[in-house]
PDB file of N, CA and C in Angstrom:
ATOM      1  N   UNK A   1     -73.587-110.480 -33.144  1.00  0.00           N
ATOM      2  CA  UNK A   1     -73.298-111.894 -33.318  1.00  0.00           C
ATOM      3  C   UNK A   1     -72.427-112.329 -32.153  1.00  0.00           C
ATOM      4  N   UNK A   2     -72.531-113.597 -31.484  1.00  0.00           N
ATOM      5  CA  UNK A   2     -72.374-113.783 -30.377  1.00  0.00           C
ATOM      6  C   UNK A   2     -71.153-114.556 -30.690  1.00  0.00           C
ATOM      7  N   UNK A   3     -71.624-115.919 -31.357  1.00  0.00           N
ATOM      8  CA  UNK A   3     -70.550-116.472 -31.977  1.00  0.00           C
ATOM      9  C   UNK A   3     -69.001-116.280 -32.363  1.00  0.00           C
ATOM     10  N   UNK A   4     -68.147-117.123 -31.656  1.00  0.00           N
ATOM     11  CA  UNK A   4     -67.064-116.815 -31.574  1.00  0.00           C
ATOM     12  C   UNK A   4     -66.528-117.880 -33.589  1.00  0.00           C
ATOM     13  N   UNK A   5     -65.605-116.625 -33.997  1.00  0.00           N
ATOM     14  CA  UNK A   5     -64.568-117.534 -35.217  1.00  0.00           C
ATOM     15  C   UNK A   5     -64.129-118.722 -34.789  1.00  0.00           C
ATOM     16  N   UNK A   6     -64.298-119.447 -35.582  1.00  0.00           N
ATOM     17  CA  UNK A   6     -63.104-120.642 -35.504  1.00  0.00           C
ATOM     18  C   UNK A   6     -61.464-120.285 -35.915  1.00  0.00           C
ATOM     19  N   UNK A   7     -60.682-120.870 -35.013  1.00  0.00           N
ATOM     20  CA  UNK A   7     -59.199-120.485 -34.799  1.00  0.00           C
ATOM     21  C   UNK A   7     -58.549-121.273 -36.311  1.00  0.00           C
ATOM     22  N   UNK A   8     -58.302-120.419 -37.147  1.00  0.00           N
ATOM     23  CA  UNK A   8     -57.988-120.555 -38.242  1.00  0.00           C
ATOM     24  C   UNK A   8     -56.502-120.770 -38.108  1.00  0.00           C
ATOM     25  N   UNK A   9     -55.498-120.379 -36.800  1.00  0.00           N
ATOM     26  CA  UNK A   9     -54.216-120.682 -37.031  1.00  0.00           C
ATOM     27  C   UNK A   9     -54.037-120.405 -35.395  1.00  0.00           C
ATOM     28  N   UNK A  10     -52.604-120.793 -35.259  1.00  0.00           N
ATOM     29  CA  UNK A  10     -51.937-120.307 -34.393  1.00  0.00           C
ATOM     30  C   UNK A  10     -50.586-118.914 -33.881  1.00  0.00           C
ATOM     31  N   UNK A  11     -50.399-118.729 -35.490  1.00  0.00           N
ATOM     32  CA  UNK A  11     -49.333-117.593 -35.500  1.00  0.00           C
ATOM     33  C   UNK A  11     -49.559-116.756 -36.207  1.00  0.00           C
ATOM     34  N   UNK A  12     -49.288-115.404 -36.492  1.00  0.00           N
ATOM     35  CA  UNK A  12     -49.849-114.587 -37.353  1.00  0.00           C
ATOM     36  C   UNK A  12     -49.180-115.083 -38.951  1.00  0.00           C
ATOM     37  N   UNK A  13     -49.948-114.589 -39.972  1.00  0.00           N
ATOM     38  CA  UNK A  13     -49.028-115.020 -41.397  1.00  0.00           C
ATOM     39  C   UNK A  13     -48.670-113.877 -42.000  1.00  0.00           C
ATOM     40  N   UNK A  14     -46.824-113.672 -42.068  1.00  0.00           N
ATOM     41  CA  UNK A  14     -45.985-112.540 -42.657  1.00  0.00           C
ATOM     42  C   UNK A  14     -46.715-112.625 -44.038  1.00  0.00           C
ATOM     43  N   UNK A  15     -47.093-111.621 -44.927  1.00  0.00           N
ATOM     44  CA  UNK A  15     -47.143-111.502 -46.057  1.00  0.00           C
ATOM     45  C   UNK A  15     -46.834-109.919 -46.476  1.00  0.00           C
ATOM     46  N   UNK A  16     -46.216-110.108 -47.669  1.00  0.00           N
ATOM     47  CA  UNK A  16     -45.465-108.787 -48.561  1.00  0.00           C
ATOM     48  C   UNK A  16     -46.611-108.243 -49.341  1.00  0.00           C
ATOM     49  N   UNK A  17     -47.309-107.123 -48.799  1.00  0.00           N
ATOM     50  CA  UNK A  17     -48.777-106.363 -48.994  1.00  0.00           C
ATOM     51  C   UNK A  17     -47.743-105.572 -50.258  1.00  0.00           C
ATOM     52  N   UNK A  18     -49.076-104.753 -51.282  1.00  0.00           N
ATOM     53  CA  UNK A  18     -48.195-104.109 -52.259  1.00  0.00           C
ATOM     54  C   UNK A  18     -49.129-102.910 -52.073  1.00  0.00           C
ATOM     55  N   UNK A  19     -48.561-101.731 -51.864  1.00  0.00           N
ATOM     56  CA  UNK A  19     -49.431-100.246 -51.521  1.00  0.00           C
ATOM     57  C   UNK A  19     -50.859 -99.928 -52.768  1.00  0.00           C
ATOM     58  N   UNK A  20     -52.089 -99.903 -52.264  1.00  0.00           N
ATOM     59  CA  UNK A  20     -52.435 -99.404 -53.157  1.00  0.00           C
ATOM     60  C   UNK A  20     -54.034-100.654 -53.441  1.00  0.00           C
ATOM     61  N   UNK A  21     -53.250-102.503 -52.992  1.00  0.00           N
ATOM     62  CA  UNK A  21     -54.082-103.454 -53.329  1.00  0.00           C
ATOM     63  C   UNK A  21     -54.527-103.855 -51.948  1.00  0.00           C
ATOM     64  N   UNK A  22     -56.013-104.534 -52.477  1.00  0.00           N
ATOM     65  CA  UNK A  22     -57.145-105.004 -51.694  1.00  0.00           C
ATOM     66  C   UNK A  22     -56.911-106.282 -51.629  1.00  0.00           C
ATOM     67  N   UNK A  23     -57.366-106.909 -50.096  1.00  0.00           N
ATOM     68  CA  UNK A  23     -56.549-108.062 -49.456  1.00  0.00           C
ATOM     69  C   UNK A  23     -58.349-108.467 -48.871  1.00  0.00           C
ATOM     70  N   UNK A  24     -58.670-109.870 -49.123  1.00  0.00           N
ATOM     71  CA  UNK A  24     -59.955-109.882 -48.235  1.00  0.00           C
ATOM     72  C   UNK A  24     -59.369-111.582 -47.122  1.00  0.00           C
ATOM     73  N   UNK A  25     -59.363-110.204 -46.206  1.00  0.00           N
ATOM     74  CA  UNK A  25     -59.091-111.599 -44.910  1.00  0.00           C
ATOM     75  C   UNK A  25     -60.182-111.970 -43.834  1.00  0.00           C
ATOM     76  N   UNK A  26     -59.963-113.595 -44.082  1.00  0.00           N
ATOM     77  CA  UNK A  26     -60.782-114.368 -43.205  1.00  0.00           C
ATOM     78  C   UNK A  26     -61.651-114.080 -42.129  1.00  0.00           C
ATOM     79  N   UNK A  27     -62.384-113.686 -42.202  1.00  0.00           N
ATOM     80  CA  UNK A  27     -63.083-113.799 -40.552  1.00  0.00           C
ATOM     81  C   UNK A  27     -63.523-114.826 -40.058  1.00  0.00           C
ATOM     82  N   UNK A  28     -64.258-115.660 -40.695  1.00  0.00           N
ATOM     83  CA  UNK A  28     -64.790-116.878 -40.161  1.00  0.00           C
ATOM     84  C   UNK A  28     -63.808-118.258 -39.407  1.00  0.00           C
ATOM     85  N   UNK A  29     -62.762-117.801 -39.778  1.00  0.00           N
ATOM     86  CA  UNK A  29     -61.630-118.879 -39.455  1.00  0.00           C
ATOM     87  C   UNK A  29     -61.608-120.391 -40.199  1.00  0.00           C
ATOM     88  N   UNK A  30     -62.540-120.194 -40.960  1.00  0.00           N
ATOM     89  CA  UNK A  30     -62.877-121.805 -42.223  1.00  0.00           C
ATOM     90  C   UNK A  30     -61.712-121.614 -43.146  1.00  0.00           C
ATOM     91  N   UNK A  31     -61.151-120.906 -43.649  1.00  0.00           N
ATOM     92  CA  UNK A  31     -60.553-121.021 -44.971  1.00  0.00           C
ATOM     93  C   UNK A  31     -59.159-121.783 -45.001  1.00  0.00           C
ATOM     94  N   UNK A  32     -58.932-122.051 -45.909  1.00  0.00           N
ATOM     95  CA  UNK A  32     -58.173-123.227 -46.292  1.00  0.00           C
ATOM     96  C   UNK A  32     -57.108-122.623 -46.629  1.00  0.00           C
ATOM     97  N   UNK A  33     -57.098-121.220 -46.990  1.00  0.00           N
ATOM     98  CA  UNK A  33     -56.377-120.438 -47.530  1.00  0.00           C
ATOM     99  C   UNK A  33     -55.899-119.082 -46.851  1.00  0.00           C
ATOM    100  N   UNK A  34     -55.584-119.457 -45.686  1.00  0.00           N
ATOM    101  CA  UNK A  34     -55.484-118.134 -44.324  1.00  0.00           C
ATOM    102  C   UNK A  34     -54.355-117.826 -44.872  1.00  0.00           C
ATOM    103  N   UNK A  35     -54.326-116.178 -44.478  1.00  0.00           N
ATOM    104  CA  UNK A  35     -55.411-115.972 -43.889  1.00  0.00           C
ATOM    105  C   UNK A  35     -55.998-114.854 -44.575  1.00  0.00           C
ATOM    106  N   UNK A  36     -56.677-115.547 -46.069  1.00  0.00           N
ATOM    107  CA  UNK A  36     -57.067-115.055 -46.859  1.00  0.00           C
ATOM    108  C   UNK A  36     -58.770-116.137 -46.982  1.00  0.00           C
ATOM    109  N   UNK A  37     -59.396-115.050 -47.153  1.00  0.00           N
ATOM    110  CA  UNK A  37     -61.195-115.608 -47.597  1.00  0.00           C
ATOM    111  C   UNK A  37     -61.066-116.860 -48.846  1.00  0.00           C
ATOM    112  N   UNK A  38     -61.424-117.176 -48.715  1.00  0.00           N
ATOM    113  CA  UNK A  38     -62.190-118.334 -49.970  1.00  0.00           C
ATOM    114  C   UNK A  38     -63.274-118.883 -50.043  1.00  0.00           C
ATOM    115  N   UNK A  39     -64.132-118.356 -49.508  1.00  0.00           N
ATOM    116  CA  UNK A  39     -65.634-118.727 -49.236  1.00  0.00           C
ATOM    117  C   UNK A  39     -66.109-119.648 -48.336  1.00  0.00           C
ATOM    118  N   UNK A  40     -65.165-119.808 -47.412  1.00  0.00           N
ATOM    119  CA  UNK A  40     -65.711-121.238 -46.268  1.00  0.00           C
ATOM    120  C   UNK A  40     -66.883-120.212 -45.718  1.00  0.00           C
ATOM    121  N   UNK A  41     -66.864-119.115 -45.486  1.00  0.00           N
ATOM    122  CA  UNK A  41     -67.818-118.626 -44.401  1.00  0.00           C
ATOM    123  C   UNK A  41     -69.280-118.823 -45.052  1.00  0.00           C
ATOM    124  N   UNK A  42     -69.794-118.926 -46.171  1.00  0.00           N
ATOM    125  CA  UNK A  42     -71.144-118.949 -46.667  1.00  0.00           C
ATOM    126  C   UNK A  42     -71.723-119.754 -45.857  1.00  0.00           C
ATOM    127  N   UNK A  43     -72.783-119.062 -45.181  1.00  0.00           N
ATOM    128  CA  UNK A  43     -73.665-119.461 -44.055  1.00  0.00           C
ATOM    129  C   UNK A  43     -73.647-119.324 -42.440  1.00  0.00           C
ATOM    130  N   UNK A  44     -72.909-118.637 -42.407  1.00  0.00           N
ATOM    131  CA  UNK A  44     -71.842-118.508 -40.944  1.00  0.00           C
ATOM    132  C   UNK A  44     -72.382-117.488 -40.563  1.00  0.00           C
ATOM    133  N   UNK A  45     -72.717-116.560 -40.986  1.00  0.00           N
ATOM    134  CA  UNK A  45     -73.357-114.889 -40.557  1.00  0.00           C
ATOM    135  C   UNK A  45     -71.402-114.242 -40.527  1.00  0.00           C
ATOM    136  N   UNK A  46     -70.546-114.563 -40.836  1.00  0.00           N
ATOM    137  CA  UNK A  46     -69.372-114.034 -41.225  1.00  0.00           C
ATOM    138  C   UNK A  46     -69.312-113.589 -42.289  1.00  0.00           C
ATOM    139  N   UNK A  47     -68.644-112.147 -42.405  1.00  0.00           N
ATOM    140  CA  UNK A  47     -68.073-111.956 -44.262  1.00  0.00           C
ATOM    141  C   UNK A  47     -66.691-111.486 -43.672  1.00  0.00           C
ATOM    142  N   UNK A  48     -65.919-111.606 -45.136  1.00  0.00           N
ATOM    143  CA  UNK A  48     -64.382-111.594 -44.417  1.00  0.00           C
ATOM    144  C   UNK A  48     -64.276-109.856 -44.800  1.00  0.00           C
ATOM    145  N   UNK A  49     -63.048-109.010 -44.258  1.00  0.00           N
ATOM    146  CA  UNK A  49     -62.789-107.965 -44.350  1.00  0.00           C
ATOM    147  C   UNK A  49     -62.084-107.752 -45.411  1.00  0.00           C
ATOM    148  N   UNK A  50     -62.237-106.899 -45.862  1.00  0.00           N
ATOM    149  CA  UNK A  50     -61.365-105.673 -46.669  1.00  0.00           C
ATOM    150  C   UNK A  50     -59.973-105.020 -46.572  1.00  0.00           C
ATOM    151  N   UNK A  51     -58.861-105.160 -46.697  1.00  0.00           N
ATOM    152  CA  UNK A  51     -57.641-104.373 -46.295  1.00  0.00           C
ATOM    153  C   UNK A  51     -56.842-103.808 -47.379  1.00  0.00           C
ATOM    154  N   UNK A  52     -57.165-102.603 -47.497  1.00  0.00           N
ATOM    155  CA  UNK A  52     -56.128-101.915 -48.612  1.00  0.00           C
ATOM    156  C   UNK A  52     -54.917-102.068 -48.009  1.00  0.00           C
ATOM    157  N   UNK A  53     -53.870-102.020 -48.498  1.00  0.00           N
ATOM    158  CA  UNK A  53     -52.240-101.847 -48.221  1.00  0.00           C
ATOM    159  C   UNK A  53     -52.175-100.355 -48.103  1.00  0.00           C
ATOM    160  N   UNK A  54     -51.882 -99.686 -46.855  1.00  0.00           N
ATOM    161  CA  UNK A  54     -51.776 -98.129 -47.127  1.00  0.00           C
ATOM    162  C   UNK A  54     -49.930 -97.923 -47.717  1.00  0.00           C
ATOM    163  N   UNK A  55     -49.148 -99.106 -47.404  1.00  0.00           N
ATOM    164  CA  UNK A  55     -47.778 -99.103 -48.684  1.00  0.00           C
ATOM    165  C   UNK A  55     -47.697-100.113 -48.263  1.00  0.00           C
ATOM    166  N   UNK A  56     -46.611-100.385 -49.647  1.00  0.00           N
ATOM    167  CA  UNK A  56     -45.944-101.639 -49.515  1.00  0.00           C
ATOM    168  C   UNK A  56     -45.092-102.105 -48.605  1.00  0.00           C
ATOM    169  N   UNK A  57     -45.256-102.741 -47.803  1.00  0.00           N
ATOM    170  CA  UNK A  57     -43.935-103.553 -46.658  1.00  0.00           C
ATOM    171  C   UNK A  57     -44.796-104.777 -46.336  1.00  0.00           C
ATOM    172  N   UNK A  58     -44.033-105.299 -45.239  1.00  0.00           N
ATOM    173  CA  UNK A  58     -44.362-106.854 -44.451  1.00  0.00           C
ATOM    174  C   UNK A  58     -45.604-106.298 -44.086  1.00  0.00           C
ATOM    175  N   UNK A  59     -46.608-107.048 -43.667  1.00  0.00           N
ATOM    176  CA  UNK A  59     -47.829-106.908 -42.608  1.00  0.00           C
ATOM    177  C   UNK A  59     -48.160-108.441 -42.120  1.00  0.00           C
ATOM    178  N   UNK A  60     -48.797-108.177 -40.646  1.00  0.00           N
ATOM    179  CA  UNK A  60     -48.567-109.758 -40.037  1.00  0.00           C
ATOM    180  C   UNK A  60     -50.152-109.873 -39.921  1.00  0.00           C
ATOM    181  N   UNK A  61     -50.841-110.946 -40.644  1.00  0.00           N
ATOM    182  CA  UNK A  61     -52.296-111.128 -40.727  1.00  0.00           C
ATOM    183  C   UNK A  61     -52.405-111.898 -39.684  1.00  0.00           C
ATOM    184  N   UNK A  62     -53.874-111.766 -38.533  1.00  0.00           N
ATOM    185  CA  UNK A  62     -54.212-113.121 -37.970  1.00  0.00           C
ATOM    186  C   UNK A  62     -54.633-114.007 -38.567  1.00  0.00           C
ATOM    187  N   UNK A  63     -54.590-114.784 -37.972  1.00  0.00           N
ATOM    188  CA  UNK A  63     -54.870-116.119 -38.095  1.00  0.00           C
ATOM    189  C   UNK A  63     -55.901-116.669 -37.335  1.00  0.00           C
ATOM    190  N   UNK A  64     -55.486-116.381 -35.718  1.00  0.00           N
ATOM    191  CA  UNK A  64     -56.517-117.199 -34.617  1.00  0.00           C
ATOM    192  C   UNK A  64     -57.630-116.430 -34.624  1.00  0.00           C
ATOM    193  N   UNK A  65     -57.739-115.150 -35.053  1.00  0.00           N
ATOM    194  CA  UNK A  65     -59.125-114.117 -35.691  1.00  0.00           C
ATOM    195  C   UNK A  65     -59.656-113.648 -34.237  1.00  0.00           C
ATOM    196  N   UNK A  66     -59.031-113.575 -33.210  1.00  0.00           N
ATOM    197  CA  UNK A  66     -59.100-113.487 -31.947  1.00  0.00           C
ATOM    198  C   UNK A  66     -58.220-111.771 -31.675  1.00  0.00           C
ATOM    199  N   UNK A  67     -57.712-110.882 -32.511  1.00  0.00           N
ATOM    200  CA  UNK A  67     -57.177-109.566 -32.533  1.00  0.00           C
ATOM    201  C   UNK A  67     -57.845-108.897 -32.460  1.00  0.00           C
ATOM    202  N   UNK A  68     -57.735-107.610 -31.600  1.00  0.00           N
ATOM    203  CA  UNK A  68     -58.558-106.575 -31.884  1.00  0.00           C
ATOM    204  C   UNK A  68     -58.220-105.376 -32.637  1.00  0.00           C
ATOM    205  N   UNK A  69     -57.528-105.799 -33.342  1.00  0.00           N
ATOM    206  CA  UNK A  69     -56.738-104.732 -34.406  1.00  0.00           C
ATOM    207  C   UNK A  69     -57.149-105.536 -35.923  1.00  0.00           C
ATOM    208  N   UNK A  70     -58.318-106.194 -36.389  1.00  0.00           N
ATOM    209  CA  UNK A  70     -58.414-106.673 -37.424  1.00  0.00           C
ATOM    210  C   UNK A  70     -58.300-105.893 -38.404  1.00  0.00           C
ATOM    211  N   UNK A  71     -57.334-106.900 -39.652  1.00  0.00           N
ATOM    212  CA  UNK A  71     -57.146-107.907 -39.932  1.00  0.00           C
ATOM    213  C   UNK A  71     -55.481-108.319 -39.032  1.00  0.00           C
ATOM    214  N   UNK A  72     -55.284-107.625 -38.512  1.00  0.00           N
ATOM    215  CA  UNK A  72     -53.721-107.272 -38.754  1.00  0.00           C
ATOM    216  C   UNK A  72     -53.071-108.213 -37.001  1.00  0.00           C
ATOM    217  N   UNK A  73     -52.427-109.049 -37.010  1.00  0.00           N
ATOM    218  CA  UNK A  73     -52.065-109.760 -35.477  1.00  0.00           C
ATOM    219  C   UNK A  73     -51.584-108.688 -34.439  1.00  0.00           C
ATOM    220  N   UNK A  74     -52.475-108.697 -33.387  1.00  0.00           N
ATOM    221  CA  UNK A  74     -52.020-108.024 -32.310  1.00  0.00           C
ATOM    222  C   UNK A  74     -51.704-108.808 -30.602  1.00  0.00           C
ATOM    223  N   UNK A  75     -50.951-110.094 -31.213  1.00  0.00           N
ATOM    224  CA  UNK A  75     -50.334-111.190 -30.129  1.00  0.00           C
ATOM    225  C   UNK A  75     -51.828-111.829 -28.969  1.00  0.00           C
ATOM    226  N   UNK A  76     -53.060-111.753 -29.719  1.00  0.00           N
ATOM    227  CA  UNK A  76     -54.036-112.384 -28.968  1.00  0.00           C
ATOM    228  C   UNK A  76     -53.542-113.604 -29.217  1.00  0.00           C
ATOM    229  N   UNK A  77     -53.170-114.120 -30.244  1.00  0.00           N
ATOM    230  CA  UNK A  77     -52.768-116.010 -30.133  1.00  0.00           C
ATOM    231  C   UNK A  77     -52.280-116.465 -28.942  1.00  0.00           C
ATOM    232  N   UNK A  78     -51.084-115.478 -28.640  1.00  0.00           N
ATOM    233  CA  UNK A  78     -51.020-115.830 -26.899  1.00  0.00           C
ATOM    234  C   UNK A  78     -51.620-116.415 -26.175  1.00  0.00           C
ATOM    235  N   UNK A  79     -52.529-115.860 -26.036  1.00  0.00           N
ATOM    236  CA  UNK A  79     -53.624-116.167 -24.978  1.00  0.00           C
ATOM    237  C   UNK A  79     -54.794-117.233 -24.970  1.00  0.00           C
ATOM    238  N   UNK A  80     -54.921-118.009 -26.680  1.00  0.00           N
ATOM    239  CA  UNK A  80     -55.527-118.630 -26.573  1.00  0.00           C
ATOM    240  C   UNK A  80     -55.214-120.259 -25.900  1.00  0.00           C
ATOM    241  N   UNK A  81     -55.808-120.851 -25.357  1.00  0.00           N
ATOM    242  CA  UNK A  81     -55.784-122.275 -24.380  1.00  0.00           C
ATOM    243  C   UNK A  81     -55.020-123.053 -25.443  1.00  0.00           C
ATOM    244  N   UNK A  82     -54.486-124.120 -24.892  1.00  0.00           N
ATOM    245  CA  UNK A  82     -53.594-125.245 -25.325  1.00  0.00           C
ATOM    246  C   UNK A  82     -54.613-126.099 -26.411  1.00  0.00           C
ATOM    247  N   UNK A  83     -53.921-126.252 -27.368  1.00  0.00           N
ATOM    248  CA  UNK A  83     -54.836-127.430 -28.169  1.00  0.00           C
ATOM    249  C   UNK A  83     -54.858-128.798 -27.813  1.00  0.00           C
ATOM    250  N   UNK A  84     -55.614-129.127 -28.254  1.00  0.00           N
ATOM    251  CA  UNK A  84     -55.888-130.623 -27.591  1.00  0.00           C
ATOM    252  C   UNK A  84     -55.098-131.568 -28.796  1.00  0.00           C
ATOM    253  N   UNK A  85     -54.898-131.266 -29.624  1.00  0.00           N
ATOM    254  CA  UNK A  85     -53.501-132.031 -30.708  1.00  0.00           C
ATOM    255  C   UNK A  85     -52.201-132.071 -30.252  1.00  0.00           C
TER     256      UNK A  85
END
């Protein structure tokens, strides 16, 4: 798939993972609810990922879906171009 995500955010989102539970994050960059799935992607050729918590602590989700460490932010937001807002 060639198609690039739509930039679902600009900063990664801190959330308190609990060891053990399943997390399904965004790929498509539609959701309303980042950067967690909610079904924007139906029809997109996107499905969102899977992330067990291997323990409980902070974990920093992307957002701009532009990481190559998915689901998890690895400072690609950086790099993406200035918004036009």
């Amino acid at each position: 798939m060639s198609e690039q995500p739509a930039i679902g955010g600009r900063t990664p989102l801190p959330v308190e993972v609990t060891a053990g539970e399943e997390y399904w994050w965004c790929a498509c960059g539609r959701s309303k609810n980042q950067p967690f799935c909610d079904g924007s992607h139906e029809g997109t050729g996107f499905e969102p990922m899977q992330f067990v918590a291997p323990e409980s602590k902070r974990v920093f989700f992307c957002t701009c879906k532009r990481t190559k460490t998915m689901p998890l932010c690895d400072g690609s937001h950086k790099e993406l171009p200035a918004s036009d807002s």
